[in-house]
PDB file of N, CA and C in Angstrom:
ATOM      1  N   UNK A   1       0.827  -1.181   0.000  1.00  0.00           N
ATOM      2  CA  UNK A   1       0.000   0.000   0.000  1.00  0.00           C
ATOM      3  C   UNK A   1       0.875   1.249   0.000  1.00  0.00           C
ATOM      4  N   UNK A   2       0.561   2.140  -0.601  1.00  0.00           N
ATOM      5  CA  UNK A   2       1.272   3.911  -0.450  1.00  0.00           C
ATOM      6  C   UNK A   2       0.999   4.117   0.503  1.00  0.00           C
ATOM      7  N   UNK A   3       2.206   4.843   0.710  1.00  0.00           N
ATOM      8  CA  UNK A   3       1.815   5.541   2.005  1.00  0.00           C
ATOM      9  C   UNK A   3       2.215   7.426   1.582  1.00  0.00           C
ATOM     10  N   UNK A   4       1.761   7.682   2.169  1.00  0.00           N
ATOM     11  CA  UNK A   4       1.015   9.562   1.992  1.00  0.00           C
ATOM     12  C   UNK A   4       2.480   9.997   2.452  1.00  0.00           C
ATOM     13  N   UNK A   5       2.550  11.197   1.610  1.00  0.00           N
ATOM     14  CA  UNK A   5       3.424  11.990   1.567  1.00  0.00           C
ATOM     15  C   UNK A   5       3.091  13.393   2.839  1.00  0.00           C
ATOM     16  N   UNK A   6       4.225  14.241   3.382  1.00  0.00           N
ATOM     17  CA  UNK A   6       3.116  14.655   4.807  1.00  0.00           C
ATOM     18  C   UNK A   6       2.647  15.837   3.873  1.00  0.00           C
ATOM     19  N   UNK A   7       3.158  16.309   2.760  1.00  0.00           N
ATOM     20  CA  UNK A   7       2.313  17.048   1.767  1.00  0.00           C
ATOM     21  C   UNK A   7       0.870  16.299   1.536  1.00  0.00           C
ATOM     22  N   UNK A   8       0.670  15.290   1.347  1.00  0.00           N
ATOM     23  CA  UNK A   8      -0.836  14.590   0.908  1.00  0.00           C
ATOM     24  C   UNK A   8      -1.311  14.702   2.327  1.00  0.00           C
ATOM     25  N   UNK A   9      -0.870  14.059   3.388  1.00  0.00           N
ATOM     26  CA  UNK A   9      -1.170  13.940   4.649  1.00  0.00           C
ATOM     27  C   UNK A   9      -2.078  15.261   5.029  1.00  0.00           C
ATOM     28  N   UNK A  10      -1.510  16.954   4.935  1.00  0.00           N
ATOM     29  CA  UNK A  10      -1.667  18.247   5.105  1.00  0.00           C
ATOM     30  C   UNK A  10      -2.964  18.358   3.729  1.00  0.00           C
ATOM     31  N   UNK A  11      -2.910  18.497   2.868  1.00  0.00           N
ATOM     32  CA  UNK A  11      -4.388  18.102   2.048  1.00  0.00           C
ATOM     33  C   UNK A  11      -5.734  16.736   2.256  1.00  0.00           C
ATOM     34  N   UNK A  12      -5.305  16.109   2.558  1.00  0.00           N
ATOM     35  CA  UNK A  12      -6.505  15.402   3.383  1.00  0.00           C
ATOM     36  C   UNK A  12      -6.796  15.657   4.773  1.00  0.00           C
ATOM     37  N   UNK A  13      -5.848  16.317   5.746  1.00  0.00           N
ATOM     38  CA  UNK A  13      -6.514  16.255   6.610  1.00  0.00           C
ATOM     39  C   UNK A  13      -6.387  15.302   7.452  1.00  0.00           C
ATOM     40  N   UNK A  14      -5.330  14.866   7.262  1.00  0.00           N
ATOM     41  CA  UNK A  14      -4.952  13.304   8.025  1.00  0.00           C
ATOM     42  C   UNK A  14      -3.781  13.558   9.440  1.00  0.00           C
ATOM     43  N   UNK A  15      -3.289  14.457   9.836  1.00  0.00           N
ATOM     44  CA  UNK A  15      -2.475  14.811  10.884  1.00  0.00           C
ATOM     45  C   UNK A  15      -3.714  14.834  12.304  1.00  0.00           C
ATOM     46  N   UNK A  16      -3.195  13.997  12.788  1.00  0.00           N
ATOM     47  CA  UNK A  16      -3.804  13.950  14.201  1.00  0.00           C
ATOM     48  C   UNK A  16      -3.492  15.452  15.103  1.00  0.00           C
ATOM     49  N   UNK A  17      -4.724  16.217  15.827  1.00  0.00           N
ATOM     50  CA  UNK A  17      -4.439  17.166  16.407  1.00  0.00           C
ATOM     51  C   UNK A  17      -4.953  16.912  17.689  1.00  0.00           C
ATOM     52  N   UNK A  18      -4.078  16.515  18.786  1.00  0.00           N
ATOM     53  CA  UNK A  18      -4.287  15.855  20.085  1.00  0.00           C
ATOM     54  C   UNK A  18      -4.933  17.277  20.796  1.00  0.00           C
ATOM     55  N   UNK A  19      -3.926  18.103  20.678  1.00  0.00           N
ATOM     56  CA  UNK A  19      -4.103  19.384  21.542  1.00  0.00           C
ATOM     57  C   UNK A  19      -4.049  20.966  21.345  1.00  0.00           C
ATOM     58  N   UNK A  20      -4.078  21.733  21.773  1.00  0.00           N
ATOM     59  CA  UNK A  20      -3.363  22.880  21.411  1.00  0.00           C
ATOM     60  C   UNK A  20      -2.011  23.247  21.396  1.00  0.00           C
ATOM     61  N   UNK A  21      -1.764  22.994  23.090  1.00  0.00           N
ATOM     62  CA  UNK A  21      -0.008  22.842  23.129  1.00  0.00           C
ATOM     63  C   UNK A  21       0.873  21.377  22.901  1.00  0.00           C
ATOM     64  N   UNK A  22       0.263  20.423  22.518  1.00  0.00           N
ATOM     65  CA  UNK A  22       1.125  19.418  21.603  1.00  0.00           C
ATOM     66  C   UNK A  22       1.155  20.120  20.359  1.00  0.00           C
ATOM     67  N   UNK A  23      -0.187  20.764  19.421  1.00  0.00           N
ATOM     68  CA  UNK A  23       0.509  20.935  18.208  1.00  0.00           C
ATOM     69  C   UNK A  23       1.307  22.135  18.164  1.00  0.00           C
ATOM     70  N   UNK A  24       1.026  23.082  18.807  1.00  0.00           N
ATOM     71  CA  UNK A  24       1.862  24.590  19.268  1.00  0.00           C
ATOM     72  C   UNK A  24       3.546  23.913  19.407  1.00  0.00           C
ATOM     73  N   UNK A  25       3.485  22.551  20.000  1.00  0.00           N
ATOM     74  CA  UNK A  25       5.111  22.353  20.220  1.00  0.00           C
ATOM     75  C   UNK A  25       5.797  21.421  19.359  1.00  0.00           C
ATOM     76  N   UNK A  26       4.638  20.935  18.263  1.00  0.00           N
ATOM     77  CA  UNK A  26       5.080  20.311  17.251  1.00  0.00           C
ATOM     78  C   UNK A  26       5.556  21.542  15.895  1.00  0.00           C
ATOM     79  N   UNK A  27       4.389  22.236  16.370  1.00  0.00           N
ATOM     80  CA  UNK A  27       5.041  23.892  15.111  1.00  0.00           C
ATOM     81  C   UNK A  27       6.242  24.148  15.518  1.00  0.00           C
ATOM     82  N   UNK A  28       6.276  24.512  16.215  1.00  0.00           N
ATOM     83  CA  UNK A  28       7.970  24.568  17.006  1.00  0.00           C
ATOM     84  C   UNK A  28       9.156  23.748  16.471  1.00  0.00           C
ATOM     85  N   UNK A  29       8.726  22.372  16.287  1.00  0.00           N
ATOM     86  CA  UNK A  29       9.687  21.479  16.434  1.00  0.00           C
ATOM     87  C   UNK A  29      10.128  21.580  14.770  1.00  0.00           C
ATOM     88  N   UNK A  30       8.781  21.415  13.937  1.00  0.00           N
ATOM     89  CA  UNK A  30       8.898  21.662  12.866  1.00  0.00           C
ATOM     90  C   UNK A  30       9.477  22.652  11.778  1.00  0.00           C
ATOM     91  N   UNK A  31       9.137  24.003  12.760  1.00  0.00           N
ATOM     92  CA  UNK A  31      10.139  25.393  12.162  1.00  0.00           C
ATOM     93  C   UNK A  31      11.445  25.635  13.150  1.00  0.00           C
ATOM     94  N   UNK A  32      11.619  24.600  13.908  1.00  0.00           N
ATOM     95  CA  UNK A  32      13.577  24.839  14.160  1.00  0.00           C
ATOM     96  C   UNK A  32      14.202  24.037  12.831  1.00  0.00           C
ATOM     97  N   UNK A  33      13.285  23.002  12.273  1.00  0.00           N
ATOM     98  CA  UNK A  33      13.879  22.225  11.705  1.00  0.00           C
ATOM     99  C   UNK A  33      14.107  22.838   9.781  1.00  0.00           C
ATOM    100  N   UNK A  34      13.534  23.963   9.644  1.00  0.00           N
ATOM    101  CA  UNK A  34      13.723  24.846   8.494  1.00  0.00           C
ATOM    102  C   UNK A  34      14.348  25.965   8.449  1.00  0.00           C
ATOM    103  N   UNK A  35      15.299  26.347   7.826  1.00  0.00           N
ATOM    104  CA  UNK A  35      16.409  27.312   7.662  1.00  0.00           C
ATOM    105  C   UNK A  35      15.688  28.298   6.621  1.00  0.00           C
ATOM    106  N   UNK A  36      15.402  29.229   6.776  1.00  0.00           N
ATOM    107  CA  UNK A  36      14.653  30.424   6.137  1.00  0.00           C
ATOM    108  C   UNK A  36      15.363  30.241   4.618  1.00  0.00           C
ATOM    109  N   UNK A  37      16.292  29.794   4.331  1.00  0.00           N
ATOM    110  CA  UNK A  37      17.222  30.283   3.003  1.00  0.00           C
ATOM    111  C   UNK A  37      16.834  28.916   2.050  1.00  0.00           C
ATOM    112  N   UNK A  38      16.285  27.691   2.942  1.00  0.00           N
ATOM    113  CA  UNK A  38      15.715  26.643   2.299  1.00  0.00           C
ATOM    114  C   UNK A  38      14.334  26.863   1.605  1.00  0.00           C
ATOM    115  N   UNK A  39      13.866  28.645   2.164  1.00  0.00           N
ATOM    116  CA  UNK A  39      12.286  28.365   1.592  1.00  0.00           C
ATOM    117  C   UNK A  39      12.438  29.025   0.372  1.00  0.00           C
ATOM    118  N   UNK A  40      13.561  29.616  -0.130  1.00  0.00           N
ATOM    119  CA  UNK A  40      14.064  30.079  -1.295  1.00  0.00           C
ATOM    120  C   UNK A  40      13.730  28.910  -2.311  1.00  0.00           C
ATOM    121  N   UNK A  41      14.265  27.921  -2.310  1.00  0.00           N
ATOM    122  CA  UNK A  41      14.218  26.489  -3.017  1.00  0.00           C
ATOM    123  C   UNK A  41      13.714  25.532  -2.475  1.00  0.00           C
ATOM    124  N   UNK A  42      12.967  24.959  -1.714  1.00  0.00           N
ATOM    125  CA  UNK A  42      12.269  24.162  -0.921  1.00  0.00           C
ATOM    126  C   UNK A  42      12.324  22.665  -1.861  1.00  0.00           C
ATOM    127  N   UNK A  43      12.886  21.407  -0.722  1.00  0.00           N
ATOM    128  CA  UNK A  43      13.187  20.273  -1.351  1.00  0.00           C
ATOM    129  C   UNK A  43      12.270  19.123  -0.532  1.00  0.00           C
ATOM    130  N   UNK A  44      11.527  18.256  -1.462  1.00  0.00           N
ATOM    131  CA  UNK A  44       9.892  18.213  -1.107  1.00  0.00           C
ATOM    132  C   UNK A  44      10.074  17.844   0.391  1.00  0.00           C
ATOM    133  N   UNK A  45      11.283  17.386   1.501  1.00  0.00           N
ATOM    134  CA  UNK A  45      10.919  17.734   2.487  1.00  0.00           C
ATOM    135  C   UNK A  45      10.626  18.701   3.221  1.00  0.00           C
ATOM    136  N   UNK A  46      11.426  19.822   2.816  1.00  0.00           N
ATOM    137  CA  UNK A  46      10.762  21.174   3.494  1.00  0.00           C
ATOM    138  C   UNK A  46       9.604  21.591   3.198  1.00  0.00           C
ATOM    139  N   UNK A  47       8.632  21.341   1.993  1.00  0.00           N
ATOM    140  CA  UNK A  47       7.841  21.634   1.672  1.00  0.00           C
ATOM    141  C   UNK A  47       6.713  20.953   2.623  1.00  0.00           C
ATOM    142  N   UNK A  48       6.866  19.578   2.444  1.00  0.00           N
ATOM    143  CA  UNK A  48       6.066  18.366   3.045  1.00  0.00           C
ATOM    144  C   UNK A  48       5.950  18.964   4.593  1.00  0.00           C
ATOM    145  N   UNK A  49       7.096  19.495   5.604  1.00  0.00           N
ATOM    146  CA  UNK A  49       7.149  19.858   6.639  1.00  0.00           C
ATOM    147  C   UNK A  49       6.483  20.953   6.639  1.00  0.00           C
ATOM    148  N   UNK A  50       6.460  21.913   5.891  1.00  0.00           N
ATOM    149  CA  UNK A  50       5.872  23.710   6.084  1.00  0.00           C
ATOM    150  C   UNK A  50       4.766  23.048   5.709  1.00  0.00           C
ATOM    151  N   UNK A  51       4.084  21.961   4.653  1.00  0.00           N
ATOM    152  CA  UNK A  51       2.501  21.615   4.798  1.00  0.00           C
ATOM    153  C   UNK A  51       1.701  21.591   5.969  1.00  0.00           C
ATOM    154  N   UNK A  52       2.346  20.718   6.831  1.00  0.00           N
ATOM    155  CA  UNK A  52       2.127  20.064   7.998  1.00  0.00           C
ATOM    156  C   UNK A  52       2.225  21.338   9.758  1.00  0.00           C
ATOM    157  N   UNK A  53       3.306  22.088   8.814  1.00  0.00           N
ATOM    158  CA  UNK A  53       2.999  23.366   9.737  1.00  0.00           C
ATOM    159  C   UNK A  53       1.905  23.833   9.794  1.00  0.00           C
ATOM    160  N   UNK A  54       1.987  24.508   8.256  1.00  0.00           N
ATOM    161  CA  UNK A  54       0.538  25.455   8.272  1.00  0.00           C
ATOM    162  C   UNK A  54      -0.871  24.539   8.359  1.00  0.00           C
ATOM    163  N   UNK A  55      -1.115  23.317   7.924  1.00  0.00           N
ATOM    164  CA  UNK A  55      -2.008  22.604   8.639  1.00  0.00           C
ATOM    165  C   UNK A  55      -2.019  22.502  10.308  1.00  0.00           C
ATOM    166  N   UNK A  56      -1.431  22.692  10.849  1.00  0.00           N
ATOM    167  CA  UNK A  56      -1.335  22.601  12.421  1.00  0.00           C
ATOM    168  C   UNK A  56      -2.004  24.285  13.037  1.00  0.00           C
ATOM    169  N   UNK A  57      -0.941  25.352  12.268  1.00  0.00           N
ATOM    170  CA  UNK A  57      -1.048  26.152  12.921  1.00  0.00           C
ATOM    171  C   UNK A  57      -3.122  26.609  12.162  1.00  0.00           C
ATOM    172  N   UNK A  58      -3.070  26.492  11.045  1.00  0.00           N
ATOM    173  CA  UNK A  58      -4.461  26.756  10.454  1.00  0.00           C
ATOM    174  C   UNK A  58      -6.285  25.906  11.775  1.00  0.00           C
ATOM    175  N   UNK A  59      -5.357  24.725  11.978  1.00  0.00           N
ATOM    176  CA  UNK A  59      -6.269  24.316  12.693  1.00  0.00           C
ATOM    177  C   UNK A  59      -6.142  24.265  14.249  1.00  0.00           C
ATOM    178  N   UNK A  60      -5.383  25.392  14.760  1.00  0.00           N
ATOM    179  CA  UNK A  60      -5.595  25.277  16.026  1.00  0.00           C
ATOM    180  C   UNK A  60      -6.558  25.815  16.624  1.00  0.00           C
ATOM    181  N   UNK A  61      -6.816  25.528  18.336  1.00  0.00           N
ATOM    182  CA  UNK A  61      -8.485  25.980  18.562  1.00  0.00           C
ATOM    183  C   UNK A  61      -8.311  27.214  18.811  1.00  0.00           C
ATOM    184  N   UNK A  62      -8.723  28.800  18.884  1.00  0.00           N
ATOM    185  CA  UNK A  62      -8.553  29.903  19.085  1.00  0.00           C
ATOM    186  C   UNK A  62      -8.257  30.711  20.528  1.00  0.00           C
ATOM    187  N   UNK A  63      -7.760  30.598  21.168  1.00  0.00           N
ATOM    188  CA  UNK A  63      -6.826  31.564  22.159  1.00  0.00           C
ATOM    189  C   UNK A  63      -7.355  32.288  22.576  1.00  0.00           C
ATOM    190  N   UNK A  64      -7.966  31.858  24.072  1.00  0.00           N
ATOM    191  CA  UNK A  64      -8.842  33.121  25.148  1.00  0.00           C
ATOM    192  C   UNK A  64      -8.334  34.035  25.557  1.00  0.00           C
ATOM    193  N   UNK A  65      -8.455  35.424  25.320  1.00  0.00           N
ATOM    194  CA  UNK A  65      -7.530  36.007  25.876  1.00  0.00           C
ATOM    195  C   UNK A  65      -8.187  37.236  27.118  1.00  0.00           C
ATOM    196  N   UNK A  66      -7.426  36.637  28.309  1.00  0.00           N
ATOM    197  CA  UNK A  66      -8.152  37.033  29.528  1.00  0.00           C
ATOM    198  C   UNK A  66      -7.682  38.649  29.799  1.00  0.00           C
ATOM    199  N   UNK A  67      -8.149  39.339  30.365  1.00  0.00           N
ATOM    200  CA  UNK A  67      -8.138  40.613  30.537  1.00  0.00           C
ATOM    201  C   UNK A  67      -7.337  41.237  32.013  1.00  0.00           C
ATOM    202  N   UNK A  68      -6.521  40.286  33.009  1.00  0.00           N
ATOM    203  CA  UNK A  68      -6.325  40.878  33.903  1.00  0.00           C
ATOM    204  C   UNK A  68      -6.476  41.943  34.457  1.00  0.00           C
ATOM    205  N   UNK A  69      -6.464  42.830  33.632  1.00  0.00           N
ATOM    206  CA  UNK A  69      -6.112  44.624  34.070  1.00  0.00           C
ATOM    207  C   UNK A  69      -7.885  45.401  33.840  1.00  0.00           C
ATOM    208  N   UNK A  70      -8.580  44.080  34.086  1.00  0.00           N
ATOM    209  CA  UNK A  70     -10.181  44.676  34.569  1.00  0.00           C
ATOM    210  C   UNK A  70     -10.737  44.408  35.638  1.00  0.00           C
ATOM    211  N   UNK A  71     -10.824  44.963  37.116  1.00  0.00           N
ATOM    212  CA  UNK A  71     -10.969  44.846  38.395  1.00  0.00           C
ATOM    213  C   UNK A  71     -12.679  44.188  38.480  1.00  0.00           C
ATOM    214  N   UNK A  72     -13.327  44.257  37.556  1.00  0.00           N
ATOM    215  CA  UNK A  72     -14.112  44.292  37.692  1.00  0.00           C
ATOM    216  C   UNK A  72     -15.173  42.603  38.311  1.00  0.00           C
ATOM    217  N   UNK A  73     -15.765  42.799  39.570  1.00  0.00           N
ATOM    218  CA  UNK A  73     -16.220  42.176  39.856  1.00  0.00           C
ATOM    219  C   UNK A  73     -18.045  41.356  39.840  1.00  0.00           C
TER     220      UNK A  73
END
């Protein structure tokens, strides 16, 4: 059987998203692992990897953002 490229993987929709901060630290893991001068020429692993980024970061859940500096009770 084929197996999916993480470019195909990032178009179907097939990357498991456990969490917010698992995939927040998988984006991470994924853009230490790309050198800005590689996205000049991108070689289908960097590509396959920046898929799988922007699928991660596209589907994360949206970020509450609390107000401390309102006393209000």
């Amino acid at each position: 059987m084929h197996k999916d490229t993480k470019f195909m993987k990032a178009i179907k929709g097939d990357y498991e998203l456990v969490g917010t901060f698992q995939s927040l630290n998988k984006c991470i893991e994924l853009s230490n692992q790309i050198k800005l001068t590689e996205l000049i020429q991108p070689s289908s692993r960097i590509t396959g990897d920046l898929a799988e980024l922007i699928y991660r970061l596209q589907n994360l859940d949206p970020f509450e953002i609390l107000d401390f500096n309102n006393n209000e009770a």
